[in-house]
Protein backbone atom coordinates (compact mmCIF):
# COMPACT_ATOMS: atom_id res chain seq x y z
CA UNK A 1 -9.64 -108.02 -30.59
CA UNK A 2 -6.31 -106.27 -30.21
CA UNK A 3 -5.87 -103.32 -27.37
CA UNK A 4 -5.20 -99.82 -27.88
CA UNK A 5 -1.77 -100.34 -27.22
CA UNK A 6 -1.25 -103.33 -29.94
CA UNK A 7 -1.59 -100.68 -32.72
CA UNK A 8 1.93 -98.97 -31.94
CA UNK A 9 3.73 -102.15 -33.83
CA UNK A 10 2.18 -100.33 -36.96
CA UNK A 11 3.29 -96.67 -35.71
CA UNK A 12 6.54 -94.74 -35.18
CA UNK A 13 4.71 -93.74 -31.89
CA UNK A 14 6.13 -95.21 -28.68
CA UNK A 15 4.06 -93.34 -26.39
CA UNK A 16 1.37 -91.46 -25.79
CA UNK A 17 1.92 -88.99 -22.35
CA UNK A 18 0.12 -85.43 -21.35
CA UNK A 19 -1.37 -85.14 -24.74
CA UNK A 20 1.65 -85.52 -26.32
CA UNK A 21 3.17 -88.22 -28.66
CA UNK A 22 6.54 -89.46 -28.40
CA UNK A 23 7.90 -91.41 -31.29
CA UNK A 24 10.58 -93.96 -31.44
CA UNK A 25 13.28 -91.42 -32.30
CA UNK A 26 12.04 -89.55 -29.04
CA UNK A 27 10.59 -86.09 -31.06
CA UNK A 28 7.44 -85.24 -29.91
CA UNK A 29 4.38 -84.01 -31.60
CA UNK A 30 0.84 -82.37 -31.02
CA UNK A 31 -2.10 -82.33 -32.52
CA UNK A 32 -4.53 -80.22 -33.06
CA UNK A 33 -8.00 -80.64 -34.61
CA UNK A 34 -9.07 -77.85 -37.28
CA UNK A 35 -12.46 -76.74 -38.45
CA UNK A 36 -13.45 -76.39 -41.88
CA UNK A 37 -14.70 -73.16 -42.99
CA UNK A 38 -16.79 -73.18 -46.48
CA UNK A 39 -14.67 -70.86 -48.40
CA UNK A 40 -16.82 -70.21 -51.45
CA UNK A 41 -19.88 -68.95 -49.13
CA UNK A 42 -17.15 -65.74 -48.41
CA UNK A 43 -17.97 -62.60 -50.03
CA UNK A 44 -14.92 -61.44 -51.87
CA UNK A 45 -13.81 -59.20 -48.86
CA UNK A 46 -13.70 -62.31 -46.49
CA UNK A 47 -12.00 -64.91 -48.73
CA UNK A 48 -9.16 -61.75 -48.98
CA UNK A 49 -8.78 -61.98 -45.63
CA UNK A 50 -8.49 -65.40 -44.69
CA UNK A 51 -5.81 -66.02 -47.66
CA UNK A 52 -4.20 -62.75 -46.36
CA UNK A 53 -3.94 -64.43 -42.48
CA UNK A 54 -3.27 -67.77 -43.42
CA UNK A 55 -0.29 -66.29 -46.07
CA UNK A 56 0.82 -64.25 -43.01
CA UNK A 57 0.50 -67.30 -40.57
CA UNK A 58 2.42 -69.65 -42.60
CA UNK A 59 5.55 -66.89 -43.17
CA UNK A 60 5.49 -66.65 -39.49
CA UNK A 61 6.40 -70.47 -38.85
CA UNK A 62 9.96 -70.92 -37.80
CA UNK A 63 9.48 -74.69 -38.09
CA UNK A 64 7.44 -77.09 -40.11
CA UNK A 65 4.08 -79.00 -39.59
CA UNK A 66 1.81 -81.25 -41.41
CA UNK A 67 -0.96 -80.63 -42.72
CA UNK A 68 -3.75 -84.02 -42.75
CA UNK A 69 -7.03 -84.98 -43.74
CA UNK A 70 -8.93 -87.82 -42.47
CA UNK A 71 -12.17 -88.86 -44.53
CA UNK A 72 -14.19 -91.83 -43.26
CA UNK A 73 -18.19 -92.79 -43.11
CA UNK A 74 -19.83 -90.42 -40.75
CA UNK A 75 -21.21 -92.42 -37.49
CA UNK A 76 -24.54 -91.39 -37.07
CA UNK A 77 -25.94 -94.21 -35.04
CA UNK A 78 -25.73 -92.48 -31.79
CA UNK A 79 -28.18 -89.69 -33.81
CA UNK A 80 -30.50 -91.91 -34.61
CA UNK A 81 -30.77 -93.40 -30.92
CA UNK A 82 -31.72 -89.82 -29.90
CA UNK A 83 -34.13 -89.84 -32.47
CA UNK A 84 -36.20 -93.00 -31.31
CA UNK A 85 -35.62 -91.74 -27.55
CA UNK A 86 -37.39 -88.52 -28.81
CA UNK A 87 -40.58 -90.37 -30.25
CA UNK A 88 -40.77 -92.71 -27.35
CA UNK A 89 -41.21 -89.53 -25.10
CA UNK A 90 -43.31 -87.71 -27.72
CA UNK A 91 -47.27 -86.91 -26.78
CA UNK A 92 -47.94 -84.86 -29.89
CA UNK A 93 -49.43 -86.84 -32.75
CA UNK A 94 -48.41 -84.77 -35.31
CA UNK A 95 -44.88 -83.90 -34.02
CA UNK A 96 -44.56 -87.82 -33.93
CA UNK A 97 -45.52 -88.48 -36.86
CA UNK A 98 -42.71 -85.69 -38.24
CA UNK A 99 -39.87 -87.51 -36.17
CA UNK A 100 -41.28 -91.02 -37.55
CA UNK A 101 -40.93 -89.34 -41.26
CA UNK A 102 -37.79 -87.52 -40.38
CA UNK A 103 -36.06 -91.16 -39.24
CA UNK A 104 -37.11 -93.02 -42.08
CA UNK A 105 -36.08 -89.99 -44.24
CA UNK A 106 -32.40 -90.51 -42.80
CA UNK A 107 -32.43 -94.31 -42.72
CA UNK A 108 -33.23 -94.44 -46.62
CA UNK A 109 -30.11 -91.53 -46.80
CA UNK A 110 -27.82 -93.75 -45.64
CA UNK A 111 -28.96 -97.30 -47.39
CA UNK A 112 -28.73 -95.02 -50.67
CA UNK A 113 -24.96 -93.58 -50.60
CA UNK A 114 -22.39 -93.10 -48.10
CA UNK A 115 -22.51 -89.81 -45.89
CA UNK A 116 -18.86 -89.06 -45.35
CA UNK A 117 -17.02 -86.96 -42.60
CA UNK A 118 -13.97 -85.09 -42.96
CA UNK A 119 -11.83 -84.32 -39.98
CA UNK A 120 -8.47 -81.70 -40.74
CA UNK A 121 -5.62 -82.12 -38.45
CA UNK A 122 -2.26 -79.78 -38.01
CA UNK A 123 0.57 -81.45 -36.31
CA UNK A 124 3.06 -79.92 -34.44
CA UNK A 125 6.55 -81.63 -34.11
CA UNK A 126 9.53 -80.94 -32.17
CA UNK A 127 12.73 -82.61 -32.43
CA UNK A 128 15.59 -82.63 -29.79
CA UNK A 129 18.49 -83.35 -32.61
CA UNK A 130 18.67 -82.27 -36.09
CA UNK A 131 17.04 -84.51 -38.53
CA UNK A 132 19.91 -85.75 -39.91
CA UNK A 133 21.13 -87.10 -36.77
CA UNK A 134 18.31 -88.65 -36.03
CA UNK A 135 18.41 -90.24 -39.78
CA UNK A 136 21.81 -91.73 -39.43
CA UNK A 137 21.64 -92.85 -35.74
CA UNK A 138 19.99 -96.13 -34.82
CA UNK A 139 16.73 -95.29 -32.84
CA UNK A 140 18.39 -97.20 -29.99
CA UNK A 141 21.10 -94.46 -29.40
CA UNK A 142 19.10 -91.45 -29.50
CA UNK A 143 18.49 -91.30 -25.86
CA UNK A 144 17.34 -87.61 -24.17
CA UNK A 145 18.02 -86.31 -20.82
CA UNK A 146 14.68 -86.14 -18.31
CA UNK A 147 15.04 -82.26 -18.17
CA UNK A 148 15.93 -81.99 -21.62
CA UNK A 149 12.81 -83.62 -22.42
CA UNK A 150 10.69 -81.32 -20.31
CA UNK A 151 11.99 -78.49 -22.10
CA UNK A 152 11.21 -79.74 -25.43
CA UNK A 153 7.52 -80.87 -24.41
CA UNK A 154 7.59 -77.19 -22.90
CA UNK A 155 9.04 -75.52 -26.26
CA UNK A 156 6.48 -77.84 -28.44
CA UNK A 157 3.34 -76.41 -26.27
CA UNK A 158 4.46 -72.66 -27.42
CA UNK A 159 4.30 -74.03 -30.76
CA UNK A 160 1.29 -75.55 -30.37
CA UNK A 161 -0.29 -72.34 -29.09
CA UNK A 162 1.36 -70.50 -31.83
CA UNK A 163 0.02 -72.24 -34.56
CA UNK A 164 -3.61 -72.73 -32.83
CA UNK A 165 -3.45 -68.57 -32.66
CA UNK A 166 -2.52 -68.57 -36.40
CA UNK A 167 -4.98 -70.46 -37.65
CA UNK A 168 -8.07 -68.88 -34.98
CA UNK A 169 -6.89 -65.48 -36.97
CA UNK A 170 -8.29 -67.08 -40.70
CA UNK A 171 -11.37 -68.10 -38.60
CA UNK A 172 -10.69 -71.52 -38.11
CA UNK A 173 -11.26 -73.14 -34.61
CA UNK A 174 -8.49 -75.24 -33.06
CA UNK A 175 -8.47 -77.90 -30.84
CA UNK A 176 -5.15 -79.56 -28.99
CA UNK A 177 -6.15 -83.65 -28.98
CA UNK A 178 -5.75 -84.61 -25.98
CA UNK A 179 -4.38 -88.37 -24.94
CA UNK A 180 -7.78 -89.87 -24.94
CA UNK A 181 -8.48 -88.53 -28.12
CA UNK A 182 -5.24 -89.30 -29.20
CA UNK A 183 -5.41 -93.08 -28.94
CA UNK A 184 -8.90 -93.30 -30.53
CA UNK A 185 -8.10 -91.64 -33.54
CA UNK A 186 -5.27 -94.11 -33.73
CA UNK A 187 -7.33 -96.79 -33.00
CA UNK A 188 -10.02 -95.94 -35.35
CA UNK A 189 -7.51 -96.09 -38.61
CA UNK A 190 -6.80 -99.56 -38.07
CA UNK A 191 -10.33 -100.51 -36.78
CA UNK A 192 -12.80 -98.86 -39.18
CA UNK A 193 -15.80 -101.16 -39.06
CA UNK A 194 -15.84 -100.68 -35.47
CA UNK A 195 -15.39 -97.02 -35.40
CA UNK A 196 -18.22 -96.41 -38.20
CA UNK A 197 -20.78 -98.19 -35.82
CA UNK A 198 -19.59 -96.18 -32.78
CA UNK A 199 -17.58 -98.45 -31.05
CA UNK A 200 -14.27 -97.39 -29.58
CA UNK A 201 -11.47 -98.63 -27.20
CA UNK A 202 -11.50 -98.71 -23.49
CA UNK A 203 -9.41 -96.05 -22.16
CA UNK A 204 -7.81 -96.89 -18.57
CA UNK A 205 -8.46 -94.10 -16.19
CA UNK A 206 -5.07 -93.39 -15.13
CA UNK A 207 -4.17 -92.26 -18.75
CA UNK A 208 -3.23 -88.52 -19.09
């Protein structure tokens, strides 16, 4: 099975530091995880104000980010373990009897259709040369200076913030990934069968 670090070859990311990625061409980006908020369950009033904050929040941005959605089969094994530990513990006839009904009920859910998950990311990028340069420069030769780079991983945290503040203003929660979570949700695109089931890399304990 390949390591956490095999799936890079596939990536423009050469590194993954302080919750922070660092692609080949050295610009850095975060990311943050986004809640979903059901929009149509709004009264009128509500929806009016979200689309007036989030129209607000994205004439406020000074620089660009992308917006992504990840949909995969939802991983519910780790639900239904809790389940079984639940009955085994269970004195109650009756209340045991619900759980044994309630399992089954979400065993047959799943051998019937898929039960999928959506996950909404915003990511932040910062670059320490204009686009352009960076386009028509080999990767090799765009090298950055140590304290340049620790002002740019400084200026891409106020962004970070910035946007996460944005977005908690339309009601949305925010979440900066941090370099744990990073790497699994890397990981997890190029090893789906494994993630669906709950199975996920082994992280080394020195990584920040």
């Amino acid at each position: 099975m390949k390591s956490e670090r095999d799936i890079f070859q596939f990536l423009d990311v050469k590194d993954i530091k302080n919750n922070t990625l660092i692609l080949k061409d050295n610009s850095l980006r975060k990311v943050l995880k986004v809640s979903a908020v059901n929009f149509f369950l709004k009264s009128q009033e509500e929806q009016d104000a979200i689309l007036y904050n989030f129209h607000n929040f994205l004439n406020s941005l000074e620089f660009s980010i992308q917006i992504c959605v990840s949909s995969r089969k939802m991983n519910i094994i780790s639900y239904l373990k809790k389940l079984k530990e639940l009955e085994e513990k269970q004195t109650n006839e009756l209340l045991l009897l619900q759980l044994r009904e309630y399992e089954n009920f979400i065993n047959n859910l799943v051998m019937t259709g898929e039960i999928m998950e959506k996950n909404f990311f915003v990511i932040v990028p910062f670059y320490f040369t204009s686009i352009e340069a960076i386009k028509t420069a080999p990767i090799k030769e765009v090298k950055i200076d140590p304290l340049e780079f620790e002002r740019g991983k400084k200026q891409l945290q106020e962004r970070a913030e910035f946007v996460a503040f944005g977005l908690s203003k339309c009601g949305l929660k925010v979440k900066e990934l941090t370099t744990k979570e990073l790497i699994e949700l890397f990981w997890s695109i190029y090893h789906q069968n494994e993630a669906e089931i709950g199975f996920l890399p082994a992280i080394p304990p020195h990584i920040t």
